[in-house]
C-alpha atoms as a PDB file:
ATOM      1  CA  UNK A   1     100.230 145.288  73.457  1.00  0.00           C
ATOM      2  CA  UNK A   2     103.770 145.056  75.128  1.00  0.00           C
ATOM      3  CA  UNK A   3     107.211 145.105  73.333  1.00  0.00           C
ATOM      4  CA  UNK A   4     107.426 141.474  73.733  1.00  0.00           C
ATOM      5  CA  UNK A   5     104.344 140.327  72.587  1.00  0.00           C
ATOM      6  CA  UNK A   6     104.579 142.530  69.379  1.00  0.00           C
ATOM      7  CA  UNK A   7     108.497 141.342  69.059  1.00  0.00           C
ATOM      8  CA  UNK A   8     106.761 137.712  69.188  1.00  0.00           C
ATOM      9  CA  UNK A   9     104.302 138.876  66.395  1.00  0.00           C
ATOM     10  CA  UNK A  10     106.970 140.695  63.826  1.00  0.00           C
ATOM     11  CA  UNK A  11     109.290 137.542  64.450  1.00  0.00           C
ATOM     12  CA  UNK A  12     105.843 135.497  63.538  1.00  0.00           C
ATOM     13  CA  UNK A  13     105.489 137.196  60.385  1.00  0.00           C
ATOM     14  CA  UNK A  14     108.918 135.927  59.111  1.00  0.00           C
ATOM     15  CA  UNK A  15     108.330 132.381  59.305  1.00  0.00           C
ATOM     16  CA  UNK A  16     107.363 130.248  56.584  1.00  0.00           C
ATOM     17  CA  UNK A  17     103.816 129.284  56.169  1.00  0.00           C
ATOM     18  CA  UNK A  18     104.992 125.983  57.507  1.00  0.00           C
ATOM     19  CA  UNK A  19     106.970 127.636  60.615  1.00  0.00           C
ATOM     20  CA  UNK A  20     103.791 129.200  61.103  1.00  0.00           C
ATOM     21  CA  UNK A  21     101.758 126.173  61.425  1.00  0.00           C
ATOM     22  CA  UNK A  22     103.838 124.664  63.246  1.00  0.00           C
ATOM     23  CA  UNK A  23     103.726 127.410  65.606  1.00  0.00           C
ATOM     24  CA  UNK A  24      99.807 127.893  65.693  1.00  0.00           C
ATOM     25  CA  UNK A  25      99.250 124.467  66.834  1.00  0.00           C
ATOM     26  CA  UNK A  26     101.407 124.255  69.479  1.00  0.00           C
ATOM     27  CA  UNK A  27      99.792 127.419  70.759  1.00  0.00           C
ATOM     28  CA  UNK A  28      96.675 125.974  70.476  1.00  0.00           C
ATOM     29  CA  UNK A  29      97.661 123.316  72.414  1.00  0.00           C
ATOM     30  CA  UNK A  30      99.075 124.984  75.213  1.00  0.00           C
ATOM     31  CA  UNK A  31      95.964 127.906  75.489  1.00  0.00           C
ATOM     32  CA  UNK A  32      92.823 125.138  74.966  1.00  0.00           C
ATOM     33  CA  UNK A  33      92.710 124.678  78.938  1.00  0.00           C
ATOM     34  CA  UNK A  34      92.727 127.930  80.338  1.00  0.00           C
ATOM     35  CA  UNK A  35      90.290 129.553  81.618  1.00  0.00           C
ATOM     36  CA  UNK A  36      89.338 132.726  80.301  1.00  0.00           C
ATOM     37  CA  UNK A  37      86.754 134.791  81.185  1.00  0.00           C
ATOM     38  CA  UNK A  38      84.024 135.450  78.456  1.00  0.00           C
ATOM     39  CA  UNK A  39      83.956 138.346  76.673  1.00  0.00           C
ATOM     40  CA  UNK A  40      81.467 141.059  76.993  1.00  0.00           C
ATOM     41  CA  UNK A  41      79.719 142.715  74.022  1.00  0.00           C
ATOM     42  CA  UNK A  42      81.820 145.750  73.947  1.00  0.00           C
ATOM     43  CA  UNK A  43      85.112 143.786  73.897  1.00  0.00           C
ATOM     44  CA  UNK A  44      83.304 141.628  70.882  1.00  0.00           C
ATOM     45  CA  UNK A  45      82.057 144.873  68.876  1.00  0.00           C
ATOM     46  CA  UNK A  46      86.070 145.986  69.231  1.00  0.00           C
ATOM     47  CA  UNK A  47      87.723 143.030  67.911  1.00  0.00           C
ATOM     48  CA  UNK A  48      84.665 142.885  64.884  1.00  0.00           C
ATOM     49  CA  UNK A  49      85.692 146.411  64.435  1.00  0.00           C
ATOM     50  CA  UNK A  50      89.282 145.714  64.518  1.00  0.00           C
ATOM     51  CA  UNK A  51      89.165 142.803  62.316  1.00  0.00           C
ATOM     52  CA  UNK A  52      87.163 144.609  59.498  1.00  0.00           C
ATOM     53  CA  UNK A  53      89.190 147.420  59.529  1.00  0.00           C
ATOM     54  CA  UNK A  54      92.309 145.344  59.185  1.00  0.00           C
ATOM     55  CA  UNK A  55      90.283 143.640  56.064  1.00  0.00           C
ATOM     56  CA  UNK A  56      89.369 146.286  54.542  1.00  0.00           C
ATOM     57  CA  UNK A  57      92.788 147.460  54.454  1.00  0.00           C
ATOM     58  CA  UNK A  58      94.272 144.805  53.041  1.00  0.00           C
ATOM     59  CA  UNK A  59      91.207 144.719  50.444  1.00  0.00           C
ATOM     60  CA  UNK A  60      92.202 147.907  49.078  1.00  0.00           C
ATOM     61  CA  UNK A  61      95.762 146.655  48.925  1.00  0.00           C
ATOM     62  CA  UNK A  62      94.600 144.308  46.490  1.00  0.00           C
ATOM     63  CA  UNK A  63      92.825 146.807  44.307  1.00  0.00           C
END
């Protein structure tokens, strides 16, 4: 991840649920067209694994 892109992501997290809406959207918007390759299995199995672990951390926050 570069700089800028987490500096997008940290700014991101400060916004108000609204802001963040707001923001979502219009990124949906703008990304719904492009043409992305599809991922492969391996790429799939590392965001699964990524997500989960970020869940479970936040699960045992919450404990």
């Amino acid at each position: 991840m570069t700089a800028l892109v987490q500096k997008l992501l940290d700014t991101f997290d400060r916004l108000t649920d609204s802001e963040r809406l707001d923001l979502v959207l219009e990124i949906l918007k703008r990304t719904v067209y492009l043409d992305f390759p599809p991922l492969s299995d391996e790429d799939l199995v590392l965001n699964a694994e990524e997500l989960f672990l970020e869940l479970d951390e936040q699960e045992s926050l919450y404990e």
